[in-house]
Protein backbone atom coordinates (compact mmCIF):
# COMPACT_ATOMS: atom_id res chain seq x y z
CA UNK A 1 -68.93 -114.37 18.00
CA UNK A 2 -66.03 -116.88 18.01
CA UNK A 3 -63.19 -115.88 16.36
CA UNK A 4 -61.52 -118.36 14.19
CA UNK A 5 -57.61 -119.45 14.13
CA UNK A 6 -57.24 -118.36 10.67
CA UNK A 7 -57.59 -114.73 11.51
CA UNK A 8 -55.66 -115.25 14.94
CA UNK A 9 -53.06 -116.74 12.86
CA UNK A 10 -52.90 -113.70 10.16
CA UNK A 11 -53.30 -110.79 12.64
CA UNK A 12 -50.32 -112.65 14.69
CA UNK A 13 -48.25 -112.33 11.09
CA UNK A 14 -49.21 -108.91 10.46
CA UNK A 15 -48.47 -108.15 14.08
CA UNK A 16 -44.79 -109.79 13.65
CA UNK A 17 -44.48 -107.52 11.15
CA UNK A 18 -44.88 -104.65 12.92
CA UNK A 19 -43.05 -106.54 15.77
CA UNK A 20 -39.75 -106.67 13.24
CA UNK A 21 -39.49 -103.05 12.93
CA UNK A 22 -40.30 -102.42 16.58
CA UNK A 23 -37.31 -105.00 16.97
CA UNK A 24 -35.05 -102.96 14.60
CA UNK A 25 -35.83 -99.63 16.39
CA UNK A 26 -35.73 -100.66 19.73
CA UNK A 27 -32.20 -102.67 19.03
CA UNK A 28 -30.51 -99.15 17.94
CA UNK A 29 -32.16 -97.88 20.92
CA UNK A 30 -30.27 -100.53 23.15
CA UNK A 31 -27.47 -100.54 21.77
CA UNK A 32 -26.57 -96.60 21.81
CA UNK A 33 -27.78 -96.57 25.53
CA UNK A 34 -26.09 -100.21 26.68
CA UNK A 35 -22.92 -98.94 25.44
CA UNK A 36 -22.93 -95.22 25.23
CA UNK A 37 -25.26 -94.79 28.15
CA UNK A 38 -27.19 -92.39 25.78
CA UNK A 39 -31.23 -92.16 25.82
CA UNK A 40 -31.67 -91.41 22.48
CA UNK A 41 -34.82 -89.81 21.93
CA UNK A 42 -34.15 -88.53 18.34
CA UNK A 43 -34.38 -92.21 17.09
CA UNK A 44 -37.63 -91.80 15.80
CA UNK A 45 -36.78 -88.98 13.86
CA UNK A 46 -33.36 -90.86 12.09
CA UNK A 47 -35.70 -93.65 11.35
CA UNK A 48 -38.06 -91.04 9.32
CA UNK A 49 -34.83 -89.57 8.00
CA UNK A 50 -33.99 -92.52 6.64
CA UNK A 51 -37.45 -93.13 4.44
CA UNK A 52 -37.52 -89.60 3.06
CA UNK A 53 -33.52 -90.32 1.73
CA UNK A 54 -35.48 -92.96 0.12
CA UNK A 55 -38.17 -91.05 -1.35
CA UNK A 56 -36.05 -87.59 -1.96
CA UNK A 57 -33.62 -89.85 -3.51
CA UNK A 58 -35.92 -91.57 -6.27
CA UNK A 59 -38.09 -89.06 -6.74
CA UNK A 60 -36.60 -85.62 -6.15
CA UNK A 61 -32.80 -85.74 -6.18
CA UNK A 62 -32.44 -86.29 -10.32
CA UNK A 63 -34.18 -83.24 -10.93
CA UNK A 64 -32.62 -81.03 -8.46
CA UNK A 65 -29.19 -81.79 -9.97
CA UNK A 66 -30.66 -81.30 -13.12
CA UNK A 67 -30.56 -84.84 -14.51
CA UNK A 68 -34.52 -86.01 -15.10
CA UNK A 69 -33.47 -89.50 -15.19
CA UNK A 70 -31.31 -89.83 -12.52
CA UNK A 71 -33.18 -92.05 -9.46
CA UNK A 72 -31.93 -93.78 -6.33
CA UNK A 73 -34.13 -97.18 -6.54
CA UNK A 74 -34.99 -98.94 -3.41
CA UNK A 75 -31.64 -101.32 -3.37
CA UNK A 76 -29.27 -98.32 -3.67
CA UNK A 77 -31.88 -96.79 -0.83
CA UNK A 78 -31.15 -99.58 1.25
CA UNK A 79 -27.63 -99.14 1.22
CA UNK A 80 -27.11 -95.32 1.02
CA UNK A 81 -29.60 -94.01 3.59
CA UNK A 82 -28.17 -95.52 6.43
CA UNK A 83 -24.61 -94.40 5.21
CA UNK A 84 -25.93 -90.98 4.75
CA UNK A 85 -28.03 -90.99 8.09
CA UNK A 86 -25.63 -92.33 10.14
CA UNK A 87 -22.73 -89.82 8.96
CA UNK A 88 -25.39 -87.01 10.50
CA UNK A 89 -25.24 -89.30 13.78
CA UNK A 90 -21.70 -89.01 13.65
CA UNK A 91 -21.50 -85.23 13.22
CA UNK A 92 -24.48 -85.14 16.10
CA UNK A 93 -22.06 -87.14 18.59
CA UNK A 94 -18.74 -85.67 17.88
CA UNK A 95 -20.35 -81.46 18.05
CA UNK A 96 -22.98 -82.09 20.31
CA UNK A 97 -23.84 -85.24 22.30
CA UNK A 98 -19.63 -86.17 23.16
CA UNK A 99 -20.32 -83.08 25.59
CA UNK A 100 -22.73 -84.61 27.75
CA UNK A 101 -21.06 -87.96 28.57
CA UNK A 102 -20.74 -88.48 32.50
CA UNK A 103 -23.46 -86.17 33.12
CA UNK A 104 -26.95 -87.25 34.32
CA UNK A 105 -29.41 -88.93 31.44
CA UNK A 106 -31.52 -86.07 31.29
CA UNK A 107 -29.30 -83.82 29.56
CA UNK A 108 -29.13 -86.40 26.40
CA UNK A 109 -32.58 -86.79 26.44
CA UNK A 110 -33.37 -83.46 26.35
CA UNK A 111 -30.85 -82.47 23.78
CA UNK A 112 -31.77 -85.43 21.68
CA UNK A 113 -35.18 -84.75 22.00
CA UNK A 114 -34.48 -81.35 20.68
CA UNK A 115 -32.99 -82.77 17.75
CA UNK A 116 -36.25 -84.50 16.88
CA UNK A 117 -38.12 -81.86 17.04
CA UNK A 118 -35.95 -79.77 14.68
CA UNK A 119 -35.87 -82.59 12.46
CA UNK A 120 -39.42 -82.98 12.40
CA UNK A 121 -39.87 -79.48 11.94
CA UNK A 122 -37.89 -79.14 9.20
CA UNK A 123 -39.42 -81.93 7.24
CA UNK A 124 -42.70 -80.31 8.08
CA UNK A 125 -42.68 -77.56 6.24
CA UNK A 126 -42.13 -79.29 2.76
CA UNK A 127 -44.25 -82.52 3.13
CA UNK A 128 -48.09 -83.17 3.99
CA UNK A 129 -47.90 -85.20 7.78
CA UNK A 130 -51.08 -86.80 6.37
CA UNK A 131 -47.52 -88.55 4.47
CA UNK A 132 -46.35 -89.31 1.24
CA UNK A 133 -46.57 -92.46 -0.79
CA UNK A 134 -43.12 -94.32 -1.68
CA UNK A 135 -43.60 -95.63 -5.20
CA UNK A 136 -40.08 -97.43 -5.64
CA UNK A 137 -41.47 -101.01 -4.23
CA UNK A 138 -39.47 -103.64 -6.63
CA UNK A 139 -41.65 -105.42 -8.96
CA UNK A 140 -39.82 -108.58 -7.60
CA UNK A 141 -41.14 -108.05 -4.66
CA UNK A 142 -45.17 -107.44 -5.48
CA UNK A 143 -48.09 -109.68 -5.24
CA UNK A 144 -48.42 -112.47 -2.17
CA UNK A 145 -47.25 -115.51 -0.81
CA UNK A 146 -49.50 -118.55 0.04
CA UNK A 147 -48.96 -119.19 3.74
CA UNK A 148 -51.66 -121.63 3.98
CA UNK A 149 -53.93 -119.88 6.35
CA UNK A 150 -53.46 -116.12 4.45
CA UNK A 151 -52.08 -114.79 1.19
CA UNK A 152 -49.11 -112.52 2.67
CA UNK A 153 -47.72 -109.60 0.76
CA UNK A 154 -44.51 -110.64 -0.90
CA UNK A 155 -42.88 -107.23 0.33
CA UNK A 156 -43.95 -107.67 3.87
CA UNK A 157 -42.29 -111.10 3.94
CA UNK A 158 -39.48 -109.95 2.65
CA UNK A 159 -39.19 -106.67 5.10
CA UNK A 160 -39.84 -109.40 7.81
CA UNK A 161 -36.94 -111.76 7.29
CA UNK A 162 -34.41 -108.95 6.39
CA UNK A 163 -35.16 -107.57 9.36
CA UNK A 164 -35.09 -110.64 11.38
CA UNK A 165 -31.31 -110.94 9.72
CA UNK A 166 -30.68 -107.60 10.56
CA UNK A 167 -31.26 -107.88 14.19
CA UNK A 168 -29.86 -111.16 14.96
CA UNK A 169 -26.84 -110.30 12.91
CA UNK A 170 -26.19 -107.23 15.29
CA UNK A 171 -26.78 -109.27 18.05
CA UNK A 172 -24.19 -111.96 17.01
CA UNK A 173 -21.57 -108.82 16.09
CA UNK A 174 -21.56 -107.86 19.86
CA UNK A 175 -22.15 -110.55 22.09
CA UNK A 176 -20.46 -113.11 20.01
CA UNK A 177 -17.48 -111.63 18.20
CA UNK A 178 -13.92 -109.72 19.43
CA UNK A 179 -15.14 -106.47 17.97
CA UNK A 180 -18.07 -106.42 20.09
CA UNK A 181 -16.18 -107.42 23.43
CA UNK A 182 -13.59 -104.12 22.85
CA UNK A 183 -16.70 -102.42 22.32
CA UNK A 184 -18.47 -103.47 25.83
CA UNK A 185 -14.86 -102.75 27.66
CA UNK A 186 -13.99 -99.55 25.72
CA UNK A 187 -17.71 -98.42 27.21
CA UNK A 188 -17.38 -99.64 31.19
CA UNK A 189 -13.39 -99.50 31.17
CA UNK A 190 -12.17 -96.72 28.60
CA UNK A 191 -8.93 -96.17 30.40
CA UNK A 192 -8.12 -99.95 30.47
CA UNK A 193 -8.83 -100.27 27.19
CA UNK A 194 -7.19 -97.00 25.59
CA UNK A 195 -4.02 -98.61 27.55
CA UNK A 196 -3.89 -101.52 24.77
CA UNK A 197 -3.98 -98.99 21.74
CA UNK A 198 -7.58 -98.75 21.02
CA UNK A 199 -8.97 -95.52 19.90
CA UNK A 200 -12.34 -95.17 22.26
CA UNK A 201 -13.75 -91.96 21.54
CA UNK A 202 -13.59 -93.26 17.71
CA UNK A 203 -15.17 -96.30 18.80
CA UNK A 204 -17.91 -94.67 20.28
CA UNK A 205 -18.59 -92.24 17.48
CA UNK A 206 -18.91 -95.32 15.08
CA UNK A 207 -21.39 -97.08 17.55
CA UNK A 208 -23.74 -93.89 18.08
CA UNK A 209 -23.61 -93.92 14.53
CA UNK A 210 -24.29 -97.64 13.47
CA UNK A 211 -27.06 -96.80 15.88
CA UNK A 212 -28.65 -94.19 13.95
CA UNK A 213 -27.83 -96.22 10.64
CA UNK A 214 -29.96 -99.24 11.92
CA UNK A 215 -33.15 -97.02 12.46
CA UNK A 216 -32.32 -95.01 8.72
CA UNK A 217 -32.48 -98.66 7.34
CA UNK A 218 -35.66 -99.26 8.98
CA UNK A 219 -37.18 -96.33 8.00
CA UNK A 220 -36.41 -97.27 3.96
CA UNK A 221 -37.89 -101.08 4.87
CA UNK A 222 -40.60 -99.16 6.35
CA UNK A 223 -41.30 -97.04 3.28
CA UNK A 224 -42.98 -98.99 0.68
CA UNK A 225 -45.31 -100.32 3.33
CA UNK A 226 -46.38 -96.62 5.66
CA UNK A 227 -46.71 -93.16 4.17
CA UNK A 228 -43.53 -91.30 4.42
CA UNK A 229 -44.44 -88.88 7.05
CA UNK A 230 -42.54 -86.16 9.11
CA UNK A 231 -44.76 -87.50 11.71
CA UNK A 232 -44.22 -91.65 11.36
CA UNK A 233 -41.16 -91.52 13.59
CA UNK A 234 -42.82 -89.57 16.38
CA UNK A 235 -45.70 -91.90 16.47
CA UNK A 236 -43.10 -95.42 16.91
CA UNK A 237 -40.97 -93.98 19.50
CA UNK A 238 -43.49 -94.06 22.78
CA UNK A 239 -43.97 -97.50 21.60
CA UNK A 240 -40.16 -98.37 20.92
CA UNK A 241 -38.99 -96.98 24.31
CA UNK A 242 -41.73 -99.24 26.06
CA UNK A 243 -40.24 -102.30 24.04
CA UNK A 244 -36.96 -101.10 25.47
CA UNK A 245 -37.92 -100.60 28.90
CA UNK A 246 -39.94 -104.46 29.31
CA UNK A 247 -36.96 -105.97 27.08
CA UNK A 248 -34.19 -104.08 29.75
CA UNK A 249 -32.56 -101.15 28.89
CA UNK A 250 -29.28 -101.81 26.97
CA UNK A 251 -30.28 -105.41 26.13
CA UNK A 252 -29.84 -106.25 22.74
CA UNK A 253 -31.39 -109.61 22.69
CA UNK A 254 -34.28 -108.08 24.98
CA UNK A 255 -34.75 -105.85 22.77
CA UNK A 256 -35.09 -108.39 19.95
CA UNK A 257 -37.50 -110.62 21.54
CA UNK A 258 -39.92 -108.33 22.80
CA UNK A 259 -40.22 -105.87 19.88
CA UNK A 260 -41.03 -109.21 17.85
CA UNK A 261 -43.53 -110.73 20.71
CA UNK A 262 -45.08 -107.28 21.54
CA UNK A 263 -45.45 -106.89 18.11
CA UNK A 264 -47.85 -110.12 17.88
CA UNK A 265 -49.61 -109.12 21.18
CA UNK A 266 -50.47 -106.15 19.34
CA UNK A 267 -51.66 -107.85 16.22
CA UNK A 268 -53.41 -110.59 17.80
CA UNK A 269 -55.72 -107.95 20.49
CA UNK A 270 -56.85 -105.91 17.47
CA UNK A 271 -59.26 -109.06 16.59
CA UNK A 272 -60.00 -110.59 20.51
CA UNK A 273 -60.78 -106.73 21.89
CA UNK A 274 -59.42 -103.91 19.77
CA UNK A 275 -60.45 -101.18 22.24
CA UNK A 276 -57.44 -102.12 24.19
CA UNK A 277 -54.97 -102.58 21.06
CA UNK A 278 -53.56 -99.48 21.06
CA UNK A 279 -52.74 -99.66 25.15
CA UNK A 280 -51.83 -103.24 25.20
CA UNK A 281 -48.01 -102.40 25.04
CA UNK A 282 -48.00 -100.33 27.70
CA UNK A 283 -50.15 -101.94 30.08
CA UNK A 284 -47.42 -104.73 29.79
CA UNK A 285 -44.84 -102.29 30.49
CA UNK A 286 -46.83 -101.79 33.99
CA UNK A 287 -46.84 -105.18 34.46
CA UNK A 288 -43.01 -106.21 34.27
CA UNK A 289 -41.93 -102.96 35.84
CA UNK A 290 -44.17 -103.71 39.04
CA UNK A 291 -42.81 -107.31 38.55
CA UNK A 292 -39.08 -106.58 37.55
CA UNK A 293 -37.89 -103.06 36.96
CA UNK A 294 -35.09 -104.30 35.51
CA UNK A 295 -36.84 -105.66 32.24
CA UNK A 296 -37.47 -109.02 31.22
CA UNK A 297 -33.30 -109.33 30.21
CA UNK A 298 -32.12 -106.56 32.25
CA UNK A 299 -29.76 -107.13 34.88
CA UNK A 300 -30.92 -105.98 38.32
């Protein structure tokens, strides 16, 4: 049966939906390992951290203080998770991870991957993985948007092009601005760099932490639209390190571009052969590596 270019078209949107936050993810993955040489396998589990702040926050926190009324709505959610989650990224780097630098990848993967699985543990034992609904989507933001070829949820739009803003802003801040150039130097020549005054083991506590922070504010964009699950970040990050590895480790506009394109590859199989949607990414991954093991923007 043909398939018609309306529902190409609206799979390909959902799909660059998905593709944004596989964009977001991915991006915090590249930049803790481009410039801290870090594989951070506990991303996944800061980006789950980040939607239960959300939910805790408007729908448990008020009562546990003892003030009923007291909720943190999804704007404040927004804002605060990432603050919150990425001040447990800086405690993480400064007692734990600061100890492994110079020693072999491994080591941070294992310890980080340790960390996931205590947080994901620990967030186990008080929520159903089957997850939790978020109920704090802004009125503003429900109902649909005529597209022309699909109604589109209002919310979904709007989770898009924030995080669209989101990534391209990041981008901008270190390729493009003075800020991200000490950051590059104060990561290949620390020395050099601590020579003209600049504080480098600060500078790479705030980075591992912006990091973190990205994936916590995914996780809140991610909430009104997925159950919040202990289990949601363990189920992105196999995908996430695969947009990585094809974008080129430690590329941030890599990362970018294939999270969004991978994202519509996705959406688009599920309708021309969904048997192989759930593979798709990674037979890609095959592909380049066999092709250039370096990524599509890595350098060789």
């Amino acid at each position: 049966m043909a398939i018609s270019a309306n529902v190409i078209l609206t799979q390909a949107m959902l799909g660059l939906n998905n593709g944004a936050f596989y964009a977001m993810l991915s991006l915090g993955l590249a930049v803790i390992f481009g410039l801290l040489n870090i594989v951070n396998f506990a991303h996944g589990a800061f980006y789950m951290l980040g939607a239960f702040v959300a939910l805790i926050g408007l729908t448990q926190l008020g009562p546990w203080l003892g003030m009923p009324d007291l909720q943190i709505n999804f704007w404040w959610a927004l804002l605060l998770a990432p603050l919150v989650v990425g001040a447990l990224g800086v405690i993480i780097e400064r007692t734990m991870l600061r100890r492994l630098y110079g020693l072999d990848h491994l080591y941070g993967l294992l310890l980080t991957f340790g960390i996931a699985l205590v947080l994901q543990g620990f967030f186990t034992n008080f929520y159903n993985t089957a997850g939790t609904p978020y109920p704090g989507k802004p009125e503003m933001l429900e109902g649909v948007v005529d597209l022309g070829f699909m109604f589109f949820p209002k919310y979904r739009l709007f989770a898009l092009v924030v995080s669209l803003a989101v990534c391209f802003a990041t981008w901008y801040l270190i390729e493009r601005t003075k800020l991200g150039a000490i950051l590059r130097a104060g990561t290949e020549k620390p020395k050099l760099v601590e020579a003209f005054g600049v504080n480098v083991p600060l500078l790479v506590t705030l980075t591992y932490g912006f990091g973190v922070a990205l994936a916590a504010f995914a996780g809140v964009l991610a909430a009104p639209i997925y159950a919040v699950s202990p289990l949601m970040g363990a189920d992105l990050i196999i995908i996430v390190f695969a947009v990585v590895v094809i974008g080129g480790m430690g590329s941030i506009m890599g990362a970018i571009v294939t999270g969004l394109s991978l994202g519509m590859i996705e959406g688009v199989t599920k309708v021309v052969y969904p048997p192989a949607a759930s593979t798709v990414v990674f037979l890609i991954m095959a592909l380049v590596l066999l092709v250039r093991p370096a990524g599509l923007f890595g350098k060789e």
